[in-house]
PDB file of N, CA and C in Angstrom:
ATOM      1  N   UNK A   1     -19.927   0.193 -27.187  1.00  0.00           N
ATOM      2  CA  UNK A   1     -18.693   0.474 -26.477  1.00  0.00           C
ATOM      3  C   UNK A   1     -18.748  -0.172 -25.092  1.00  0.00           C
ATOM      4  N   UNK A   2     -17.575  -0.994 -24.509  1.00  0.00           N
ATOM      5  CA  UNK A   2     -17.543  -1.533 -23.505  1.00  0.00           C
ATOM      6  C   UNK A   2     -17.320  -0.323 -22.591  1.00  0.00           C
ATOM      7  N   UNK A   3     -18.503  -0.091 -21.349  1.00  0.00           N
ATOM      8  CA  UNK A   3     -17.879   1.245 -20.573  1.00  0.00           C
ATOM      9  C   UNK A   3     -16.694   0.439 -19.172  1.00  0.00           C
ATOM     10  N   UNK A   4     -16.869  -1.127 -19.438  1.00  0.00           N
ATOM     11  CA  UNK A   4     -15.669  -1.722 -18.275  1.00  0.00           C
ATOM     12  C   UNK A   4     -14.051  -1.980 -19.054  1.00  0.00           C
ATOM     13  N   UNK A   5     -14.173  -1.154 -20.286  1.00  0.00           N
ATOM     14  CA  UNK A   5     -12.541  -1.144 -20.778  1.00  0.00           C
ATOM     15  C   UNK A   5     -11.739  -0.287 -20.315  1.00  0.00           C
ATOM     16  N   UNK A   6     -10.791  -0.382 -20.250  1.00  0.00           N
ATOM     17  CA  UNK A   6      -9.525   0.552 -19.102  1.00  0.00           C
ATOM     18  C   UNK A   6      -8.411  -0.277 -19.692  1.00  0.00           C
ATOM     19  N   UNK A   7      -7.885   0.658 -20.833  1.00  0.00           N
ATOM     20  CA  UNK A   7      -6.323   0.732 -21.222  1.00  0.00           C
ATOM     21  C   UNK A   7      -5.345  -0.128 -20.049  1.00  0.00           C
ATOM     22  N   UNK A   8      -4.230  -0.612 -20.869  1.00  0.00           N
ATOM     23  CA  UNK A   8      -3.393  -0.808 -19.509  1.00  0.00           C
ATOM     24  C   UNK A   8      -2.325   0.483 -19.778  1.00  0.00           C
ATOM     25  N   UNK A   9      -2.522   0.895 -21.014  1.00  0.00           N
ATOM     26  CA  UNK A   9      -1.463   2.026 -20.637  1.00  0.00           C
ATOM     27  C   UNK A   9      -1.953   2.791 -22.052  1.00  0.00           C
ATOM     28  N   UNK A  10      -1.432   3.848 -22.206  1.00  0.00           N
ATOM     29  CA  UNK A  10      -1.399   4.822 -23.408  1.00  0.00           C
ATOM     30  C   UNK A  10       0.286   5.372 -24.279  1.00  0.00           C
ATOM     31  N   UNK A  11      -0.159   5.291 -25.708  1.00  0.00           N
ATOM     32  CA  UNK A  11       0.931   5.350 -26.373  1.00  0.00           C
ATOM     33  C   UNK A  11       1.276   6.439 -27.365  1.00  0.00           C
ATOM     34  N   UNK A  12       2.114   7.561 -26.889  1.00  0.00           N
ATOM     35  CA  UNK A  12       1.738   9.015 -27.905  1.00  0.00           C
ATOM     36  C   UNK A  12       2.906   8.586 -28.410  1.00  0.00           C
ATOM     37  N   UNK A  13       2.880   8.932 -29.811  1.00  0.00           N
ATOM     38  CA  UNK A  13       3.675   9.083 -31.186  1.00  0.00           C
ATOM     39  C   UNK A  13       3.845  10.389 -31.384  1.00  0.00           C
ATOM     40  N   UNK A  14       4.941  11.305 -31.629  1.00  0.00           N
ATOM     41  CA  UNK A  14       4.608  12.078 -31.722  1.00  0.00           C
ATOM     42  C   UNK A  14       5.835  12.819 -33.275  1.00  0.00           C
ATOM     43  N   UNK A  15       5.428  13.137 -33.833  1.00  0.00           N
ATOM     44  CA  UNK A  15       6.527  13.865 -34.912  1.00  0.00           C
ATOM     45  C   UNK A  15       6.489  15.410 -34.919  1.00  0.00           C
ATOM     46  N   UNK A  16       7.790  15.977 -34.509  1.00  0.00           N
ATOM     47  CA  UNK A  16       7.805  17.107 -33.816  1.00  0.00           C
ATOM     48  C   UNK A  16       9.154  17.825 -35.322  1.00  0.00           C
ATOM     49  N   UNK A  17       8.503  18.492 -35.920  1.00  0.00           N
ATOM     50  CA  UNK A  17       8.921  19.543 -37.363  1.00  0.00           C
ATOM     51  C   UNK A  17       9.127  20.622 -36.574  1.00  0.00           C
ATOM     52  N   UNK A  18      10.232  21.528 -37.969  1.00  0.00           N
ATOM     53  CA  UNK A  18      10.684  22.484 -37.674  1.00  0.00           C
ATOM     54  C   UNK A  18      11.271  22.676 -36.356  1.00  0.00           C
ATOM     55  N   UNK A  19      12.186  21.914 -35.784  1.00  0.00           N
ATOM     56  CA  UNK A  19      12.737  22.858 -34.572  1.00  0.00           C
ATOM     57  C   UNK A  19      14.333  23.175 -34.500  1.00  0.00           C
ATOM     58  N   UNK A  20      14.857  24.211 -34.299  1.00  0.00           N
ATOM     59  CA  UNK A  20      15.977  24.846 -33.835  1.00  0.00           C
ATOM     60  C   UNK A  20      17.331  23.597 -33.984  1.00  0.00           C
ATOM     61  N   UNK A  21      18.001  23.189 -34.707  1.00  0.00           N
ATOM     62  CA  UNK A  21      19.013  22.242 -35.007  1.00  0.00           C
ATOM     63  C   UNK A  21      20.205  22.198 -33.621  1.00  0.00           C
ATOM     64  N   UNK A  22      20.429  23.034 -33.080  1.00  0.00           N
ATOM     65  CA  UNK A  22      21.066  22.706 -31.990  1.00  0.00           C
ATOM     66  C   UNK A  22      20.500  22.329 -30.478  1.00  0.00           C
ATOM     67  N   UNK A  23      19.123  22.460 -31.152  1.00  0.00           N
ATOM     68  CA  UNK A  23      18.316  21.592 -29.678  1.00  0.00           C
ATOM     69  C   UNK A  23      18.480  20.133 -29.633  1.00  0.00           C
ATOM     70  N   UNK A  24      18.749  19.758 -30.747  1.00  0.00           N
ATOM     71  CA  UNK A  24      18.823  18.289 -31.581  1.00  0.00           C
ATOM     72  C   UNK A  24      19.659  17.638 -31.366  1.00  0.00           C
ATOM     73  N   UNK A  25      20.954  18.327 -30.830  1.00  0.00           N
ATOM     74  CA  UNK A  25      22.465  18.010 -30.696  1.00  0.00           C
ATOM     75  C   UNK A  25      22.891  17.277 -29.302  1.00  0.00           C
ATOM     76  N   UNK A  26      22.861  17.715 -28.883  1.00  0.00           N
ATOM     77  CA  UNK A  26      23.044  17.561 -27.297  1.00  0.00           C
ATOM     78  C   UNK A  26      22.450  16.630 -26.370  1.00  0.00           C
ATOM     79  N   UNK A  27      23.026  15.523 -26.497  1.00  0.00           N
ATOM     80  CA  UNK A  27      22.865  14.375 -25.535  1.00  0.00           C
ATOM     81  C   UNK A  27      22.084  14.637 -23.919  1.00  0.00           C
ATOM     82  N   UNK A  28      23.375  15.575 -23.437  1.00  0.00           N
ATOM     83  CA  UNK A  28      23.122  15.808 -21.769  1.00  0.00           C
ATOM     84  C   UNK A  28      21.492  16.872 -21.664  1.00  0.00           C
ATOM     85  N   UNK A  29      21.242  17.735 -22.348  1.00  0.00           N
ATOM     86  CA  UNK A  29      20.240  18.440 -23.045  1.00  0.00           C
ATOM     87  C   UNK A  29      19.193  17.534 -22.963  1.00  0.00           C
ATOM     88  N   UNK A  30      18.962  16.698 -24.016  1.00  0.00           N
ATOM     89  CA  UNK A  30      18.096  16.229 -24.333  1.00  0.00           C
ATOM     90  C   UNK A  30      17.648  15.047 -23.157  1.00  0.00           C
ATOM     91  N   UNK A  31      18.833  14.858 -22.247  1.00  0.00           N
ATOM     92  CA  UNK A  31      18.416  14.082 -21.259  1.00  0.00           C
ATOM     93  C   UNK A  31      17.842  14.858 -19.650  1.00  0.00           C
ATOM     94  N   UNK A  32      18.050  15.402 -19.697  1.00  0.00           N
ATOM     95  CA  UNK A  32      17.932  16.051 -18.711  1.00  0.00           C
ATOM     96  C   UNK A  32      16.417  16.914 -19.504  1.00  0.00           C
ATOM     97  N   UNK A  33      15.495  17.364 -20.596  1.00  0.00           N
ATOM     98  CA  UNK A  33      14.354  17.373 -21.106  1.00  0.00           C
ATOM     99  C   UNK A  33      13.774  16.024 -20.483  1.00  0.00           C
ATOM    100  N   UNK A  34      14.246  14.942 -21.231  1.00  0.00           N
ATOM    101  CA  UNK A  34      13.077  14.147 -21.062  1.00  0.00           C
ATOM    102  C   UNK A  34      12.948  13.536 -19.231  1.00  0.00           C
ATOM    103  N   UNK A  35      13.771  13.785 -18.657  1.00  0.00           N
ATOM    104  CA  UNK A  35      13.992  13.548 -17.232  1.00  0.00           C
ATOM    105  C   UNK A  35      13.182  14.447 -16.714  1.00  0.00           C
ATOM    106  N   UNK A  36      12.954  15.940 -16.745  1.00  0.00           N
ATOM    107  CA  UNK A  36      12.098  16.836 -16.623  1.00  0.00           C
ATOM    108  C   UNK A  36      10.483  16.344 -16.953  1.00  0.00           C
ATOM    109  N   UNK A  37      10.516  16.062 -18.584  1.00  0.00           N
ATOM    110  CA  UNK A  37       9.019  15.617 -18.591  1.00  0.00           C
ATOM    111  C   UNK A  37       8.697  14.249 -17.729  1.00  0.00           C
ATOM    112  N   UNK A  38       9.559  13.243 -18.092  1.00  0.00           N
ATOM    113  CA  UNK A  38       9.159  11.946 -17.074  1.00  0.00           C
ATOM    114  C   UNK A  38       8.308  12.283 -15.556  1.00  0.00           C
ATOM    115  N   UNK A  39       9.146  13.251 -14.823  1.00  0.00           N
ATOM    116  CA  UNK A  39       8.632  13.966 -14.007  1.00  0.00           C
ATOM    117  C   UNK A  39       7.697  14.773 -13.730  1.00  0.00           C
ATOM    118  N   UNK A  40       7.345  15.396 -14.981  1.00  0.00           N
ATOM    119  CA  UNK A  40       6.133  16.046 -14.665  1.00  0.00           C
ATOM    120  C   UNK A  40       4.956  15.259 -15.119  1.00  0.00           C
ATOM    121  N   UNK A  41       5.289  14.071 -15.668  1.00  0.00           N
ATOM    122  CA  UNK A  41       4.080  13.166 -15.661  1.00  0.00           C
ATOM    123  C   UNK A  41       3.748  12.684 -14.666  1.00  0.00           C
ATOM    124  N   UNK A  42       4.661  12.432 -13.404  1.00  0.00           N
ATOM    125  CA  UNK A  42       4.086  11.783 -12.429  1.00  0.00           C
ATOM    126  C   UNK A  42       4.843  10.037 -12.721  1.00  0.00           C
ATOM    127  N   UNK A  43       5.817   9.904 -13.455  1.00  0.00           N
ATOM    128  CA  UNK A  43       6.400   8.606 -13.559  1.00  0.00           C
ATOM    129  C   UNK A  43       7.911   8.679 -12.850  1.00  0.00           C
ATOM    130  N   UNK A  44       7.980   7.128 -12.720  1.00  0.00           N
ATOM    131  CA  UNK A  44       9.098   6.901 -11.991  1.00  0.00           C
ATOM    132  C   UNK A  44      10.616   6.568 -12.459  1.00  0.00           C
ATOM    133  N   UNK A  45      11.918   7.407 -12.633  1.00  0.00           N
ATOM    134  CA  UNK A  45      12.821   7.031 -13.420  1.00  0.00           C
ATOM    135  C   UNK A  45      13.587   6.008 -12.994  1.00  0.00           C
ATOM    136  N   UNK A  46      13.784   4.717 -13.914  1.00  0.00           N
ATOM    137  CA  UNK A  46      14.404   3.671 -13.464  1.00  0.00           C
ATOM    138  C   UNK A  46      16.196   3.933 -13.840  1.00  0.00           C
ATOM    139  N   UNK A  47      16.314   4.089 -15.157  1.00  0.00           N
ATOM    140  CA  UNK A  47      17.511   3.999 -16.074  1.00  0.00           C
ATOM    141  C   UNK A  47      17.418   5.200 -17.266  1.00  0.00           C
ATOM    142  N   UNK A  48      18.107   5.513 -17.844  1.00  0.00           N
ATOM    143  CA  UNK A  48      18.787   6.110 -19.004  1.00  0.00           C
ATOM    144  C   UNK A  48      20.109   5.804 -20.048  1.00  0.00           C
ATOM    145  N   UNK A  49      19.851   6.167 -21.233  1.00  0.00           N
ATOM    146  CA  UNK A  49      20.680   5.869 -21.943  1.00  0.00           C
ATOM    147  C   UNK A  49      20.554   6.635 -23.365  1.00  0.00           C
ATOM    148  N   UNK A  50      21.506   7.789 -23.302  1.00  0.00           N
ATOM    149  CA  UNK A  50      21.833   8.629 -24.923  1.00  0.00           C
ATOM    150  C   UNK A  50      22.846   8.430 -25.570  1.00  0.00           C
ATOM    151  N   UNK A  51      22.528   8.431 -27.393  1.00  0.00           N
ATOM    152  CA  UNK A  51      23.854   8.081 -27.439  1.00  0.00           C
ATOM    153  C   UNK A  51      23.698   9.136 -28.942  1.00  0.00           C
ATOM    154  N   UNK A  52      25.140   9.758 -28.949  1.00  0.00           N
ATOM    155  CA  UNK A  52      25.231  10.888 -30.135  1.00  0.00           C
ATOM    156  C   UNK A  52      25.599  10.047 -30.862  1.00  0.00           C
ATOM    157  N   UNK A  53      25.787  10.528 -32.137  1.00  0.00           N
ATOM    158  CA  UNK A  53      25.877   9.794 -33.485  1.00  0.00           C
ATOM    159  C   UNK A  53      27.117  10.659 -34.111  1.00  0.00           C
ATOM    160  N   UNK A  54      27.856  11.972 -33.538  1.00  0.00           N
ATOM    161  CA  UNK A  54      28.921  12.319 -33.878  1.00  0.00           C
ATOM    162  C   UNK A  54      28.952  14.013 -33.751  1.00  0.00           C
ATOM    163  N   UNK A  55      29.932  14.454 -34.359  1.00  0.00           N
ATOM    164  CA  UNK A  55      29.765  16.066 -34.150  1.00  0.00           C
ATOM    165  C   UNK A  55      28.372  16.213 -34.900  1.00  0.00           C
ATOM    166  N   UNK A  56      27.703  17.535 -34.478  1.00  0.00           N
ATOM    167  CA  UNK A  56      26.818  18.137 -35.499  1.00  0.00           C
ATOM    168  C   UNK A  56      25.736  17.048 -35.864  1.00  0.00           C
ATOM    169  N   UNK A  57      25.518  15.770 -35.120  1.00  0.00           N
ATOM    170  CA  UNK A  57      24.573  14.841 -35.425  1.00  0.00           C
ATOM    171  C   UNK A  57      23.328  14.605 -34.628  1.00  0.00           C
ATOM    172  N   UNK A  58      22.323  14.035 -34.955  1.00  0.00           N
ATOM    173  CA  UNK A  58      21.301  13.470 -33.815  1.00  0.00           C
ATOM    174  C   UNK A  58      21.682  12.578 -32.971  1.00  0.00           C
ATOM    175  N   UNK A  59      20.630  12.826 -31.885  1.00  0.00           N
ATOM    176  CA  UNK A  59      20.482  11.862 -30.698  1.00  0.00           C
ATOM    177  C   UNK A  59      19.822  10.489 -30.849  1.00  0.00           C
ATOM    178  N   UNK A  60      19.809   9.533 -30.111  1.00  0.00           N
ATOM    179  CA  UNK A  60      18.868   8.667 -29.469  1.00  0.00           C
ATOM    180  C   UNK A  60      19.121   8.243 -28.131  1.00  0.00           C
ATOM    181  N   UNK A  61      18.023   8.226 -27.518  1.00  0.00           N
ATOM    182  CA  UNK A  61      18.098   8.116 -26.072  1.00  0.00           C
ATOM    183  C   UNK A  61      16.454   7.872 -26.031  1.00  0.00           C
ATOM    184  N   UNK A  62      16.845   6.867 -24.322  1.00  0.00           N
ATOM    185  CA  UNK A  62      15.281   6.509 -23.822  1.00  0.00           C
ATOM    186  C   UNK A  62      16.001   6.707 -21.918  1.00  0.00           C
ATOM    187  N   UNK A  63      14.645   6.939 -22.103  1.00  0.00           N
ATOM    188  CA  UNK A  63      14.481   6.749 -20.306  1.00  0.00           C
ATOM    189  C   UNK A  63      13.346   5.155 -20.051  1.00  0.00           C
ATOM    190  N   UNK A  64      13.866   4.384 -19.163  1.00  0.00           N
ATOM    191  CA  UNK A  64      13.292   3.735 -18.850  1.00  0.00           C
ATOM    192  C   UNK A  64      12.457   3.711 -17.521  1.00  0.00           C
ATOM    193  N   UNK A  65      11.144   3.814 -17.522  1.00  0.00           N
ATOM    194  CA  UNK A  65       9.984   4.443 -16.388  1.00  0.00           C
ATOM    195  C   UNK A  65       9.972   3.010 -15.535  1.00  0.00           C
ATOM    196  N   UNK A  66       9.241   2.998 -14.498  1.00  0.00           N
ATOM    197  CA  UNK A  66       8.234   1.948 -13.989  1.00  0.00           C
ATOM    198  C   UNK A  66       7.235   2.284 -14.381  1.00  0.00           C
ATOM    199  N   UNK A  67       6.851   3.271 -15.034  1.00  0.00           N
ATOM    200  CA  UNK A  67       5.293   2.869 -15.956  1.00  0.00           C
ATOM    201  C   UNK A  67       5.691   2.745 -17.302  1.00  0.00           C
ATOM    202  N   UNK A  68       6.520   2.905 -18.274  1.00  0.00           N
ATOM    203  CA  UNK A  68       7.245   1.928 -19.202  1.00  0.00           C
ATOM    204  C   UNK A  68       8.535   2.658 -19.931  1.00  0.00           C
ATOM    205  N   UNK A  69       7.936   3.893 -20.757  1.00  0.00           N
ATOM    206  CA  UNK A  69       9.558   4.319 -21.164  1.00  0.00           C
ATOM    207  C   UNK A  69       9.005   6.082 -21.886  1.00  0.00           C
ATOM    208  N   UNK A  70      10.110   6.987 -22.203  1.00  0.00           N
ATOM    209  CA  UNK A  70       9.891   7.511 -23.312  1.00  0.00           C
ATOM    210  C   UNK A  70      11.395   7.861 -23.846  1.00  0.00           C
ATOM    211  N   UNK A  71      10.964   7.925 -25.249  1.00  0.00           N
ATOM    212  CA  UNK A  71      12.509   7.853 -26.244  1.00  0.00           C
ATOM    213  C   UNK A  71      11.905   9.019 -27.132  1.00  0.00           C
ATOM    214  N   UNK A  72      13.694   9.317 -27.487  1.00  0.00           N
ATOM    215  CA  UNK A  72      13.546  10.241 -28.737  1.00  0.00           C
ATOM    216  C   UNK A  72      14.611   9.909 -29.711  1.00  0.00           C
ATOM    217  N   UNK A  73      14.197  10.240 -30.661  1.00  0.00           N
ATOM    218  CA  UNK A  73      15.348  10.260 -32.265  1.00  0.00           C
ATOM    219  C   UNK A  73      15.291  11.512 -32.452  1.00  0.00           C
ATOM    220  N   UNK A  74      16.630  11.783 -33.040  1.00  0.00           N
ATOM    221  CA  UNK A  74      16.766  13.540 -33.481  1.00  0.00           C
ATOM    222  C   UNK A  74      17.406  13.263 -34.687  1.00  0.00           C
ATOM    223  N   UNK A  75      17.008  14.130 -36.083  1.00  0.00           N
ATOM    224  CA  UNK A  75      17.534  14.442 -36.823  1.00  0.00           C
ATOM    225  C   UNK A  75      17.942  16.073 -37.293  1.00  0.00           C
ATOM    226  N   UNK A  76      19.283  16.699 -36.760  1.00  0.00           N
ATOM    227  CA  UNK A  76      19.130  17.797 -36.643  1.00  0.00           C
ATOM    228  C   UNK A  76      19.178  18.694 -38.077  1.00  0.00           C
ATOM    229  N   UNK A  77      19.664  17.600 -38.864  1.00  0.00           N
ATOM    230  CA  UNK A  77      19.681  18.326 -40.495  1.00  0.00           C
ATOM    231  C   UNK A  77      18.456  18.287 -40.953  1.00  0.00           C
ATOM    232  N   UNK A  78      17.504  17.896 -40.187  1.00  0.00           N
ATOM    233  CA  UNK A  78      16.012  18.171 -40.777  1.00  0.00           C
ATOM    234  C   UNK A  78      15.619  18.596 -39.889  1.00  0.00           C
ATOM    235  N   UNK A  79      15.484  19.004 -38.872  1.00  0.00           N
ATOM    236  CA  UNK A  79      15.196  19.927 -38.304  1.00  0.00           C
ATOM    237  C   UNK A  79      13.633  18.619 -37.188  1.00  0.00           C
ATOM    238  N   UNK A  80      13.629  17.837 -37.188  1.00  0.00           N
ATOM    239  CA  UNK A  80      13.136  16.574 -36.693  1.00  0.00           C
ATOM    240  C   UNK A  80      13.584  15.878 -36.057  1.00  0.00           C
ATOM    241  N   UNK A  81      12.303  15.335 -34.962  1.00  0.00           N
ATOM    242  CA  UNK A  81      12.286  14.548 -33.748  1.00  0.00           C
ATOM    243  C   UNK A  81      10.913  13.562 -33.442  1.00  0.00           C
ATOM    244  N   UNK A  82      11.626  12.591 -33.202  1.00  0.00           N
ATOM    245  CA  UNK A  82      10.364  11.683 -33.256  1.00  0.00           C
ATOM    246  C   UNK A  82      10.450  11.204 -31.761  1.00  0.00           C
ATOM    247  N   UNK A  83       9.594  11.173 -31.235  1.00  0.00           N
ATOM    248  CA  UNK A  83       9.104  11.166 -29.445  1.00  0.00           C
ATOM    249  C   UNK A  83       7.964  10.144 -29.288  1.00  0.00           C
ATOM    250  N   UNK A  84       8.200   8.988 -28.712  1.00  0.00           N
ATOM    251  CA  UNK A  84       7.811   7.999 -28.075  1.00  0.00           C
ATOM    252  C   UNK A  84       7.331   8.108 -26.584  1.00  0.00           C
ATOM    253  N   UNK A  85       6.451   8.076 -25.981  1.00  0.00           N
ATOM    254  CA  UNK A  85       6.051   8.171 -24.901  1.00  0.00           C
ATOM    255  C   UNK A  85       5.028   6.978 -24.236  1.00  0.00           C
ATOM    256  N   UNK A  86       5.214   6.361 -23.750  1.00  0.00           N
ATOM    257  CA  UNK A  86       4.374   4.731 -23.300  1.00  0.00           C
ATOM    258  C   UNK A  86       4.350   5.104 -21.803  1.00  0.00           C
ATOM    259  N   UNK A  87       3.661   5.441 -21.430  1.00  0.00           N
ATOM    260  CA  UNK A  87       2.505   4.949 -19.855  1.00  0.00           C
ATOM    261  C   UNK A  87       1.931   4.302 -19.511  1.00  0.00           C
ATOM    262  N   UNK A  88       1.802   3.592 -18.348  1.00  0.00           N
ATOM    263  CA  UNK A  88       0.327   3.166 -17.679  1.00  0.00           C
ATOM    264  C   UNK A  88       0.710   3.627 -16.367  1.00  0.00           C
ATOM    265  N   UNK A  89      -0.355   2.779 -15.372  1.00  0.00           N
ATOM    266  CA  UNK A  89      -0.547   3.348 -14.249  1.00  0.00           C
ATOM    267  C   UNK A  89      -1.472   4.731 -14.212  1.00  0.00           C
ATOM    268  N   UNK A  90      -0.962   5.600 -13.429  1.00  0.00           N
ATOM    269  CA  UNK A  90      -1.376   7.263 -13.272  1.00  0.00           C
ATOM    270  C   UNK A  90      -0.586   7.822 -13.550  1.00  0.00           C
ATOM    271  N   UNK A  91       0.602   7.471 -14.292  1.00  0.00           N
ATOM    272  CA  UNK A  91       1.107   8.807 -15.344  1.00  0.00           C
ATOM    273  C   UNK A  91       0.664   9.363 -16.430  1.00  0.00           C
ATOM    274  N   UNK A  92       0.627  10.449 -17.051  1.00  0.00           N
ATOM    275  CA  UNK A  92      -0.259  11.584 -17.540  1.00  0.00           C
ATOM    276  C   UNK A  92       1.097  12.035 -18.612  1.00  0.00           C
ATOM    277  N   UNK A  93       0.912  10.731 -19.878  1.00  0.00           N
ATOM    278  CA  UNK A  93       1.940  11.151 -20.854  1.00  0.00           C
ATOM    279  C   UNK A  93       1.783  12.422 -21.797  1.00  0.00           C
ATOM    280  N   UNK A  94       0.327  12.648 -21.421  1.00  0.00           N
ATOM    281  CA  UNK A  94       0.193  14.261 -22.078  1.00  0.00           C
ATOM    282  C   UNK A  94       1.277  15.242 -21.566  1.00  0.00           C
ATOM    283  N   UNK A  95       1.265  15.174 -20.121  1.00  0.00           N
ATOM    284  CA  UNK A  95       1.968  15.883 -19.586  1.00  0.00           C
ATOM    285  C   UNK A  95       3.282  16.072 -19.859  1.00  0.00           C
ATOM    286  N   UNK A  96       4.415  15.001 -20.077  1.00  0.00           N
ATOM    287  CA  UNK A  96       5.106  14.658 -20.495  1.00  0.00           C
ATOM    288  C   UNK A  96       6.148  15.541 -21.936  1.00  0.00           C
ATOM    289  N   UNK A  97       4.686  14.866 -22.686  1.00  0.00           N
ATOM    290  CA  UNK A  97       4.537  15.556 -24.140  1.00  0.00           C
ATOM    291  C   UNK A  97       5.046  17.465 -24.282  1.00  0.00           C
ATOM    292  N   UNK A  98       3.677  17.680 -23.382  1.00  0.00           N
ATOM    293  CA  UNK A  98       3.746  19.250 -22.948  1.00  0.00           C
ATOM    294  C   UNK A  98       5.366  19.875 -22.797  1.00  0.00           C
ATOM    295  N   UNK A  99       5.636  19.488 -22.024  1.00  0.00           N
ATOM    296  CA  UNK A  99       7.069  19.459 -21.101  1.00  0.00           C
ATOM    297  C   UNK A  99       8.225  19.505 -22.337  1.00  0.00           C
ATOM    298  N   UNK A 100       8.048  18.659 -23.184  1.00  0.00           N
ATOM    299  CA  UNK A 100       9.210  18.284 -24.560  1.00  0.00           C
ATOM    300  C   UNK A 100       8.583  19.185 -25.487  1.00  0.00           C
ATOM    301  N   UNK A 101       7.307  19.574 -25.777  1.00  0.00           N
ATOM    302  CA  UNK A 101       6.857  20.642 -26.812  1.00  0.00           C
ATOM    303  C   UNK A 101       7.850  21.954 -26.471  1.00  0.00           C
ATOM    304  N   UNK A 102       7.235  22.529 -25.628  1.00  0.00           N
ATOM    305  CA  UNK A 102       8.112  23.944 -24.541  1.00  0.00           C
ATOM    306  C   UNK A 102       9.468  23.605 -24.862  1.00  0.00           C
ATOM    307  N   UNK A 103      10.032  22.696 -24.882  1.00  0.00           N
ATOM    308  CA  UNK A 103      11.749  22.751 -24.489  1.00  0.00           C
ATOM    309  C   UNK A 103      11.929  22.815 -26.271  1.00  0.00           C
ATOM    310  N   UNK A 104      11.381  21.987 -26.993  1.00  0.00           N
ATOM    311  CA  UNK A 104      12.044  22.169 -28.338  1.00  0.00           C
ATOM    312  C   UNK A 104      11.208  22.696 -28.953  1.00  0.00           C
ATOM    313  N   UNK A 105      10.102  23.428 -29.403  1.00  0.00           N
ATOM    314  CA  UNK A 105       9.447  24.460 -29.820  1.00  0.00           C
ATOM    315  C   UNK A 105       8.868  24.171 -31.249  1.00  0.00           C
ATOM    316  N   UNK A 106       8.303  23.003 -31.474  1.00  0.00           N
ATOM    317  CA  UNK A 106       8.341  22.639 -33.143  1.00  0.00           C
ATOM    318  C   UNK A 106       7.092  23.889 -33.738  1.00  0.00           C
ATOM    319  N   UNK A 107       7.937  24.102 -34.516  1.00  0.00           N
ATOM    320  CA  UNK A 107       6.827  24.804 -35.542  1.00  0.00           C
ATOM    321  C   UNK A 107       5.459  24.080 -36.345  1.00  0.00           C
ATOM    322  N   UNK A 108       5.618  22.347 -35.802  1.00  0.00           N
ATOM    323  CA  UNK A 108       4.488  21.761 -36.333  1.00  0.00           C
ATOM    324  C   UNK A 108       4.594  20.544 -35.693  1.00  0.00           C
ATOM    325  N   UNK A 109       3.999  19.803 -35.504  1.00  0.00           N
ATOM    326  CA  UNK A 109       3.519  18.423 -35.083  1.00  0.00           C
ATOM    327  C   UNK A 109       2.813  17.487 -35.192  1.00  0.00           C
ATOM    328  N   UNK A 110       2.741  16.148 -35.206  1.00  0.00           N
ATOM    329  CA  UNK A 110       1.554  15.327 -35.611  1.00  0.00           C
ATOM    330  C   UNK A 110       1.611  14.456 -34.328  1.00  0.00           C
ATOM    331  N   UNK A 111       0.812  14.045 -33.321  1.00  0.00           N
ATOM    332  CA  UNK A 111       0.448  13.230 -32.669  1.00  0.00           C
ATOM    333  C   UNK A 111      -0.391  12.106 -32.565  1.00  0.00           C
ATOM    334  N   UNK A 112       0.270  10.907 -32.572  1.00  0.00           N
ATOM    335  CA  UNK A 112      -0.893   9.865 -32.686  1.00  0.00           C
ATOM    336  C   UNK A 112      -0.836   9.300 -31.069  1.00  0.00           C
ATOM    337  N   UNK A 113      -1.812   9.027 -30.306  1.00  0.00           N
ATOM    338  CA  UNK A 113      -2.193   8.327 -29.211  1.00  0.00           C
ATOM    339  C   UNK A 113      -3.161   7.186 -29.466  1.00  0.00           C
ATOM    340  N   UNK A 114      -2.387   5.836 -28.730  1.00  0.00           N
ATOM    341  CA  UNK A 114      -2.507   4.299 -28.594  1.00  0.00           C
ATOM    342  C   UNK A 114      -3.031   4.408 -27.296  1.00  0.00           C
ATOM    343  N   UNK A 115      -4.157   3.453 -27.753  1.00  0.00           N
ATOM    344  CA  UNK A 115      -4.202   2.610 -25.967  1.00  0.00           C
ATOM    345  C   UNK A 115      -3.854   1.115 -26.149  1.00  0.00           C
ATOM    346  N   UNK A 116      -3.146   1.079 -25.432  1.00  0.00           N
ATOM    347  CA  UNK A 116      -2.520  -0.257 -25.432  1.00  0.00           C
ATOM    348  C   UNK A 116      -3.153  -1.252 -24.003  1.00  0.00           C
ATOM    349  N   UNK A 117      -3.467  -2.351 -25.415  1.00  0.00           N
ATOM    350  CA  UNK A 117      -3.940  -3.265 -23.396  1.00  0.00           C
ATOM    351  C   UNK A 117      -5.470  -2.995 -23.360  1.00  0.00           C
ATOM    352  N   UNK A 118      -6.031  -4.211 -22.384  1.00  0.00           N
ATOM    353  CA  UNK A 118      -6.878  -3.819 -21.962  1.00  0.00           C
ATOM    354  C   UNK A 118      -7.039  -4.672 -20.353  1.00  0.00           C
ATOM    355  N   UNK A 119      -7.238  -3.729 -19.413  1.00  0.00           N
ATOM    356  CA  UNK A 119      -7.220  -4.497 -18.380  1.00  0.00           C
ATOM    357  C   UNK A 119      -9.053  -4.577 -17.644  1.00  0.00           C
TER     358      UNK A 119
END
């Protein structure tokens, strides 16, 4: 193992089951979540952009960081959300993560974390 490798950034995947269908709904909601976690990572918000898919439908929306981005997809008839989270710098996309667990409450989850880069 190289001990002089250092990520340029880290990449959580995250698939977030079972949660509450009207958490799923709501554009301004779901932006104002991930604006919250962006923040409690310690990243910087550049831009935003959600967009509903109709009554009673899922989201997509990303925030765009200066340390890089995080997005979500909602499918509220399955009760699923898939959460993208990309860092570098000293933001702490765990943190992030944390922040969006609490707000939508999945009854299950799978997380994969990337290191991306090597500087």
């Amino acid at each position: 193992m190289n001990r002089d490798f250092r990520p340029a950034g880290q990449h959580l995947l995250a698939d977030l089951q079972g949660i509450e269908p009207a958490l799923l709904r709501d554009p301004d909601q779901i932006n104002a979540m991930l604006r919250e976690a962006a923040l409690a990572a310690g990243a910087r918000i550049l831009h935003g952009h959600f967009h509903t898919f109709g009554e009673g439908m899922g989201v997509t929306g990303v925030l765009l960081l200066a340390e890089s981005h995080i997005s979500i997809h909602t499918w509220p008839e399955s009760r699923f959300a898939a959460v993208d989270i990309f860092m570098c710098g000293l933001a702490q996309p765990e943190r992030a993560l944390h922040v969006i667990h609490q707000a939508l409450q999945p009854l299950a989850r799978n997380v994969r974390i990337v290191e991306r880069g090597q500087l």
